[in-house]
Protein backbone atom coordinates (compact mmCIF):
# COMPACT_ATOMS: atom_id res chain seq x y z
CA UNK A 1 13.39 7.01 21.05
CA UNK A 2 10.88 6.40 18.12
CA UNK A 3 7.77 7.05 18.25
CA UNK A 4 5.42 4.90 18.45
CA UNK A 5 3.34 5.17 14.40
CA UNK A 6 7.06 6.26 13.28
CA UNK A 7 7.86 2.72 14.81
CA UNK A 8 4.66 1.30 13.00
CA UNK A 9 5.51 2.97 9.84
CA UNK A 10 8.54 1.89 9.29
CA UNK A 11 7.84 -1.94 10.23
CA UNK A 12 4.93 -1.38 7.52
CA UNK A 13 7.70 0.17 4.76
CA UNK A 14 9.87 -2.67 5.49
CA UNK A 15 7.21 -5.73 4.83
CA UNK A 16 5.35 -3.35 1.86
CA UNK A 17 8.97 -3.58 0.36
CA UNK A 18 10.02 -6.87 0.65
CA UNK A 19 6.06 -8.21 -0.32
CA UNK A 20 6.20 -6.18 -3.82
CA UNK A 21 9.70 -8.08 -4.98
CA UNK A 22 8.01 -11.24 -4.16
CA UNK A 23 4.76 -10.18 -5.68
CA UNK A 24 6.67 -9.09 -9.01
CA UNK A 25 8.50 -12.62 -8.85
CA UNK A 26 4.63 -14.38 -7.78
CA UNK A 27 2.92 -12.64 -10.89
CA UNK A 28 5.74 -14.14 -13.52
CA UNK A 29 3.93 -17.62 -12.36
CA UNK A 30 0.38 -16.87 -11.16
CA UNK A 31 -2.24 -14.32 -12.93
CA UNK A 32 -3.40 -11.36 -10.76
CA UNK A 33 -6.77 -13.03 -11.15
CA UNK A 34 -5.11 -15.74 -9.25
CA UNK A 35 -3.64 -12.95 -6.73
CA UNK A 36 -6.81 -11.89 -5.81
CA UNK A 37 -8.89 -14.90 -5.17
CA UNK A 38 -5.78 -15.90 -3.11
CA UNK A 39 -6.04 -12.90 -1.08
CA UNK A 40 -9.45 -13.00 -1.07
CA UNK A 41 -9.83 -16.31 0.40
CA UNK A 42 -6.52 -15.51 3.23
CA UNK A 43 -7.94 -12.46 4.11
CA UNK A 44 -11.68 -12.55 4.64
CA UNK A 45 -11.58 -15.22 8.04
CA UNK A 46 -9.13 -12.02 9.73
CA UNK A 47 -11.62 -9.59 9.20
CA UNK A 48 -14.72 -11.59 10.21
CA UNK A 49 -12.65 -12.06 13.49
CA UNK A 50 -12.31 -8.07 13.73
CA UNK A 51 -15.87 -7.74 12.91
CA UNK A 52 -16.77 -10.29 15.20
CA UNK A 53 -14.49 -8.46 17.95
CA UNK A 54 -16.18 -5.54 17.39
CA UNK A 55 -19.93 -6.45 17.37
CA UNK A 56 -18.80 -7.91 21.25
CA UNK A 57 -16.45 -5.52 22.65
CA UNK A 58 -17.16 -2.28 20.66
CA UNK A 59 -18.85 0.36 22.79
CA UNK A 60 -21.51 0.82 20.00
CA UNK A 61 -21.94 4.79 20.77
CA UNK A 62 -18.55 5.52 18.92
CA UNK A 63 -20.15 3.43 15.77
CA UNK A 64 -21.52 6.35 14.33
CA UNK A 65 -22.80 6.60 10.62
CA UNK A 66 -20.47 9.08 8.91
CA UNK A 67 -17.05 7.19 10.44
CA UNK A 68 -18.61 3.98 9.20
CA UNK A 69 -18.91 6.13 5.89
CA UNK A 70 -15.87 7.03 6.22
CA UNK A 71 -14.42 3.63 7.45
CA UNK A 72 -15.61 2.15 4.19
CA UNK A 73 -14.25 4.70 1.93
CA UNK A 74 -10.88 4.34 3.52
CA UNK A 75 -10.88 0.44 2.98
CA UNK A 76 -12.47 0.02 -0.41
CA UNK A 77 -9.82 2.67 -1.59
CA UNK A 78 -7.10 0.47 -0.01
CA UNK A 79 -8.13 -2.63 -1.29
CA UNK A 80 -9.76 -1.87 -4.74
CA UNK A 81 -6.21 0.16 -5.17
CA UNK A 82 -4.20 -2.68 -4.40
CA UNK A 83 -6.17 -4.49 -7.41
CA UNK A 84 -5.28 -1.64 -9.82
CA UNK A 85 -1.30 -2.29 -8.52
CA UNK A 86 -1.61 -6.23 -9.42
CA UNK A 87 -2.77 -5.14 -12.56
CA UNK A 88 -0.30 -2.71 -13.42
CA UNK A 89 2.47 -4.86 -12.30
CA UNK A 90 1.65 -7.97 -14.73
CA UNK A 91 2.17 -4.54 -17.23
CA UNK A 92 5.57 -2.82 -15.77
CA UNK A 93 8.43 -3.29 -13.64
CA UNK A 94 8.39 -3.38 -9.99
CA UNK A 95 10.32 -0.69 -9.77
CA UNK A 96 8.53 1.87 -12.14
CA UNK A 97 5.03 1.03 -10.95
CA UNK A 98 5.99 0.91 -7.26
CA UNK A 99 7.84 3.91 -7.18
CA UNK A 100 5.17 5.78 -8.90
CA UNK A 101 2.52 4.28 -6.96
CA UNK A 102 4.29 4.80 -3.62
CA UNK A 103 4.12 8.75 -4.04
CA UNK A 104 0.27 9.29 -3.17
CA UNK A 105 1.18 10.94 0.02
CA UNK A 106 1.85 13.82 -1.72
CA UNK A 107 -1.99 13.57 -2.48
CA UNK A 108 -2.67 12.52 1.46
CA UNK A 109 -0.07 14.66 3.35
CA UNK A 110 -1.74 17.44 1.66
CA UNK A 111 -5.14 17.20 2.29
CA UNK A 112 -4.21 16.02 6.36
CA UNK A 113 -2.73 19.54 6.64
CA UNK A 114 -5.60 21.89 4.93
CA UNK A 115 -8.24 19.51 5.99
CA UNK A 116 -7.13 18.20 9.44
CA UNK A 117 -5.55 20.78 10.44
CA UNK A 118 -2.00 18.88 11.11
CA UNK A 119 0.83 21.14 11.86
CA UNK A 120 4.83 19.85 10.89
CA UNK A 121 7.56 20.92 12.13
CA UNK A 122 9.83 22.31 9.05
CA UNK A 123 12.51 20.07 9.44
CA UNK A 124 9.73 17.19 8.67
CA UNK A 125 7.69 19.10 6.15
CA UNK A 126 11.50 18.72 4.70
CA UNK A 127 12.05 15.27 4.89
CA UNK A 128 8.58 14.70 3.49
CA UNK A 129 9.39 16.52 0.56
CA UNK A 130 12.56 14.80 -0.03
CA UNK A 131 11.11 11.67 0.15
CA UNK A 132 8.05 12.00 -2.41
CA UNK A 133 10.44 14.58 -4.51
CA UNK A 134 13.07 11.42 -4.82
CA UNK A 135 10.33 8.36 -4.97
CA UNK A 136 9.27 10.67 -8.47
CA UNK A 137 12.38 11.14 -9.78
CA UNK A 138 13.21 7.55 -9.38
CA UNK A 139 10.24 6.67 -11.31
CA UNK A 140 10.63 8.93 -13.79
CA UNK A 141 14.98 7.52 -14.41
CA UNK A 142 14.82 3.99 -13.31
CA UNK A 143 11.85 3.66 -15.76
CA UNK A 144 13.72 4.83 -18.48
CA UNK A 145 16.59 2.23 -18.03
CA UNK A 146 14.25 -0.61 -17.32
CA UNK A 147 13.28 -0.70 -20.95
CA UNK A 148 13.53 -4.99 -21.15
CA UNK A 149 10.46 -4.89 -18.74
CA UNK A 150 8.38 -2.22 -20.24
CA UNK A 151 7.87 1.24 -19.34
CA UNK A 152 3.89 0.51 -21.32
CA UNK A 153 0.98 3.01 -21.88
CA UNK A 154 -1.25 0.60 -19.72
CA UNK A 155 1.46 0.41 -16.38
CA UNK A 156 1.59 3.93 -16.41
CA UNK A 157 -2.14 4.91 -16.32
CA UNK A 158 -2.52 1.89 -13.88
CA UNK A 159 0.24 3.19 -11.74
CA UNK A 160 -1.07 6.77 -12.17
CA UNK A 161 -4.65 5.25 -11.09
CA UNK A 162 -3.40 3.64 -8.10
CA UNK A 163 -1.41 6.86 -6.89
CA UNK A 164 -4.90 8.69 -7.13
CA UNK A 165 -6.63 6.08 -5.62
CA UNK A 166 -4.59 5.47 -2.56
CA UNK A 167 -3.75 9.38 -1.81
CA UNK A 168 -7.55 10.68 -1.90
CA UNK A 169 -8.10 7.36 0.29
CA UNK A 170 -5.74 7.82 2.70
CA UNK A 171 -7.66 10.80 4.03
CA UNK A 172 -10.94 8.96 4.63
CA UNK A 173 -9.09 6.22 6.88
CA UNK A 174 -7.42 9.01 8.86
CA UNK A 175 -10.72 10.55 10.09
CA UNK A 176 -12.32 6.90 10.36
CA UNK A 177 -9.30 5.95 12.57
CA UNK A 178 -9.53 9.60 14.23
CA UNK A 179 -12.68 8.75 15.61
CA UNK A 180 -12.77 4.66 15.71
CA UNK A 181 -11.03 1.90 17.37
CA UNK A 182 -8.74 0.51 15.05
CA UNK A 183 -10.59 -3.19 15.27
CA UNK A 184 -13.70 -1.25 14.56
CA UNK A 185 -12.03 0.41 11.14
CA UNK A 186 -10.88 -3.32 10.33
CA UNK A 187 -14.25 -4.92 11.04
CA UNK A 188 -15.63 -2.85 7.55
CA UNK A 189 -13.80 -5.33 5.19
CA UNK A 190 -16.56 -8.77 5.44
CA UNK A 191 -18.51 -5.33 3.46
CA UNK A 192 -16.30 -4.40 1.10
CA UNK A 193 -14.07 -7.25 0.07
CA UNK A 194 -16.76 -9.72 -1.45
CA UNK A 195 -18.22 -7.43 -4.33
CA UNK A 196 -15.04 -5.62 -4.73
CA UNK A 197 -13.04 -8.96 -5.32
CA UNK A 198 -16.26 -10.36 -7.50
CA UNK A 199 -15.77 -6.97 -9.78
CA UNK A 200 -12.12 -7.45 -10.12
CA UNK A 201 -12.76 -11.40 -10.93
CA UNK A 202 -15.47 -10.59 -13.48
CA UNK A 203 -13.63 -7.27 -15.42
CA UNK A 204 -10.48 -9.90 -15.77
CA UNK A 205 -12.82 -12.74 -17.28
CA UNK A 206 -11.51 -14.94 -14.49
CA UNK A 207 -11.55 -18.65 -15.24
CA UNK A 208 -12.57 -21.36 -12.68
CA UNK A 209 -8.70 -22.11 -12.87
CA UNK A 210 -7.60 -19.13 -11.85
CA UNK A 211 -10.49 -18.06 -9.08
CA UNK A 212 -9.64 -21.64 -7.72
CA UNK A 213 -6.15 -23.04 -8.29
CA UNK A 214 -4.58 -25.57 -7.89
CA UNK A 215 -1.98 -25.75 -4.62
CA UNK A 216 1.36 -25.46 -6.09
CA UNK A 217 4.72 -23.58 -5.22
CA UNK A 218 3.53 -20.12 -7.16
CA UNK A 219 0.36 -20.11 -5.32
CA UNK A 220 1.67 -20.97 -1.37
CA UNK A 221 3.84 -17.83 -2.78
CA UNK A 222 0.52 -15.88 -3.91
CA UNK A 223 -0.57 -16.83 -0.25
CA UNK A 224 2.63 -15.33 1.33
CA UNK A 225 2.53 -12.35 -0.52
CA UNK A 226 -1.51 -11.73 1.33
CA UNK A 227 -0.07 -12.88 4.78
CA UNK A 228 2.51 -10.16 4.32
CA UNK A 229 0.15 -7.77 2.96
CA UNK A 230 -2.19 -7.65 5.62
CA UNK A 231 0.45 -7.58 8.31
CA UNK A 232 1.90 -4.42 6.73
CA UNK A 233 -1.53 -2.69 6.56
CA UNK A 234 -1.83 -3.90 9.74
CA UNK A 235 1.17 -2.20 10.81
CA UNK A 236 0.21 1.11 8.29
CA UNK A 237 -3.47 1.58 10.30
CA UNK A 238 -2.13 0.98 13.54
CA UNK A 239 0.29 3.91 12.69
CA UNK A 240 -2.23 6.30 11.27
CA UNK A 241 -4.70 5.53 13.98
CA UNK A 242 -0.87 6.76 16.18
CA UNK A 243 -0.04 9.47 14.76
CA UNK A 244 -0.35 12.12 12.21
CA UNK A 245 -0.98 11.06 8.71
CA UNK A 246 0.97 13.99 6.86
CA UNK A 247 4.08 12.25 8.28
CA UNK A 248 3.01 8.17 8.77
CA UNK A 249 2.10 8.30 4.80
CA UNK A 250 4.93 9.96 3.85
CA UNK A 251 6.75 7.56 5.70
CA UNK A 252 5.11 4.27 4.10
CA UNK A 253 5.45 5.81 0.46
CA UNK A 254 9.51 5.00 1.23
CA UNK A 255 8.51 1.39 0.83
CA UNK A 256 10.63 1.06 -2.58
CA UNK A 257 13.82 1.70 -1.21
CA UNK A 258 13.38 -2.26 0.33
CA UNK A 259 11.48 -3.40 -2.66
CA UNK A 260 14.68 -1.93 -5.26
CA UNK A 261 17.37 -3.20 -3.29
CA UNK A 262 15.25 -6.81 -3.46
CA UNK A 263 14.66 -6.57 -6.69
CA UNK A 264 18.52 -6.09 -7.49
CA UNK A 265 19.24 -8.93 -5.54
CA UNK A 266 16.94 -11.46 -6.56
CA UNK A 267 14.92 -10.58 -9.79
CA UNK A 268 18.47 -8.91 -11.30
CA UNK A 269 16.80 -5.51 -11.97
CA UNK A 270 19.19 -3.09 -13.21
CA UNK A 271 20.33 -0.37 -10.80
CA UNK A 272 21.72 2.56 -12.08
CA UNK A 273 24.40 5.09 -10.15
CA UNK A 274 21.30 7.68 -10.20
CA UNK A 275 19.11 4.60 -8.54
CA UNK A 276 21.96 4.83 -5.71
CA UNK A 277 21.69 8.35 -5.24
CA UNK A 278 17.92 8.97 -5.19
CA UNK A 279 18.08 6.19 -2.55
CA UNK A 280 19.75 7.23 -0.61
CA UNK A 281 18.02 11.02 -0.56
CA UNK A 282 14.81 8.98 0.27
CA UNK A 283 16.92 7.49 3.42
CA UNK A 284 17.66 11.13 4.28
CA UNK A 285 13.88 11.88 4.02
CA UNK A 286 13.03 9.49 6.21
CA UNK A 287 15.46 10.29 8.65
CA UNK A 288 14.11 13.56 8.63
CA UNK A 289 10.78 12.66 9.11
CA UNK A 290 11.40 10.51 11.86
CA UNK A 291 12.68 13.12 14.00
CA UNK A 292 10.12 13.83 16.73
C-alpha cells in the first residue's frame, strides 16, 4: 500500500500535469496578465475561508512567529514562482519550461537532508536521482527539437528563475508545515497574494482589459486552469505536511511526464524517440521513490 503523501504526491503530479497543457493552450488566447487576475480573483475567497478556519479553530499557541515567518516565505515563493512560470511560458514551450522548471527538487531534496536532517533509503535516494537526472536531460533534448516554439534567451532565464525560486522555497514550507496545521500554513495567502498579484499586474503594464476581462471561452479556461491549480497545491502541502520532503518534491517535479504526453495529444508537440525514453526513466524514478 501507498503511503499516504506518496498518495498525495502523485494525485498533485497528475493535476500539475494535465493544468500546464491547458495553461500552454489558455495563454495562446488570454495574456498572463489575464492569468493572474483570474487566479487572483478564484483564489483569494479559499484562503480567507482557511484564514477564517484558523482564527476559530487554531489552538493559537502553535501560531508562533518564526513558522508564520516561515509560512509566508513558503507561500510567496510558491505563488510569486508560479508568476515567473506564466511568464516564461507566453516565451517557450510547455515542454522546455516545464521540464526545466519541474527540477527544483534537486534544490529542495537537498537542503531537507543537510538541513532537516531526513534520512532515504538508497533505493529512493536512487529513484530521486533518476527522476531530476531525466526531467534535465529532457529539457535540455526536447528543447532542442522544439525549435517552431522557441527555445528564447527570456524562457530560459524565466525557467531558470522559477527552478530557483521554487527549490529554495520548498524548504521554508516544509518547516512551516513541520510545525503548523496545514489550514494554518494556507490561512498566510489573504497576506501575500494581494501585493504580490498588484506587483505582477503593475511590472506587466496590465490594462483594465486584461486585470478585468471580459467572460468568454479563454477566460472560463483561465479559471479552470486556477481551480486545478489550487487543488494540486492542495494535494502538494497536504503531502509535505505527510511526509518527507526530500522524496514528496522529488515526486511532484515528475509532473511533465502528464503534461508531455498532453501536450502530444492535444497541442501536437513533437515527441522525439529520446522524449520516449527519458519518460519512461522518470516512470522508473518514481517507482523507485514510491517504495516505502
Amino acid at each position: 500500500m501507498l503511503d499516504v503523501s506518496v498518495t498525495l504526491a502523485l494525485c498533485s503530479l497528475l493535476i500539475y500535469g494535465f493544468t500546464q497543457v491547458l495553461a500552454k493552450a489558455t495563454v495562446k488566447s488570454v495574456s498572463p496578465a489575464s492569468m493572474v487576475a483570474v487566479n487572483f480573483l478564484v483564489s483569494i475567497p479559499i484562503y480567507v475561508v482557511f484564514l477564517v478556519a484558523t482564527l476559530l479553530l487554531v489552538d493559537k499557541s502553535v501560531l508562533r512567529p518564526e513558522y508564520i515567518l516561515y509560512a509566508l516565505i513558503g507561500a510567496t515563493t510558491a505563488r510569486g514562482g508560479y508568476y515567473v512560470y506564466l511568464t516564461a511560458l507566453e516565451k517557450g514551450s510547455v515542454t522546455m519550461v516545464g521540464s526545466i522548471t519541474a527540477a527544483y527538487p534537486a534544490i529542495t531534496a537537498t537542503l531537507a537532508i543537510l538541513v532537516l536532517g531526513e534520512e532515504l533509503r538508497i533505493v529512493n535516494g536512487i529513484g530521486i536521482t533518476v527522476i531530476i537526472a531525466s526531467m534535465v536531460a529532457l529539457s535540455y533534448v526536447h528543447g532542442r527539437h522544439t525549435a517552431r516554439e522557441g527555445f528564447s534567451r527570456g524562457a530560459l532565464i524565466l525557467s531558470l528563475t522559477t527552478f530557483l525560486v521554487w527549490g529554495f522555497g520548498g524548504m521554508f514550507i516544509k518547516l512551516a508545515l513541520t510545525h503548523l496545521p496545514l489550514i494554518a500554513y494556507l490561512s498566510v495567502y489573504p497576506f501575500i497574494l494581494p501585493p504580490l498579484a498588484f506587483a505582477y499586474l503593475k511590472h506587466q503594464k496590465a490594462t483594465r482589459a486584461e486585470i478585468l476581462p471580459k467572460w468568454s471561452v479563454p477566460i472560463m479556461a483561465a479559471a479552470a486552469v486556477a481551480v486545478l491549480w489550487q487543488l494540486a497545491y492542495f494535494a502538494e502541502t497536504g503531502a509535505v505536511a505527510q511526509g518527507a520532503a526530500s522524496i514528496v518534491f522529488p515526486l511532484i517535479s515528475a509532473y511533465p511526464i502528464v503534461t508531455i504526453a498532453g501536450a502530444r495529444i492535444l497541442l501536437k508537440e513533437e515527441l522525439a524517440r529520446i522524449d520516449v525514453i527519458l519518460l519512461g526513466a522518470v516512470l522508473l524514478g518514481i517507482l523507485l521513490t514510491s517504495i516505502a
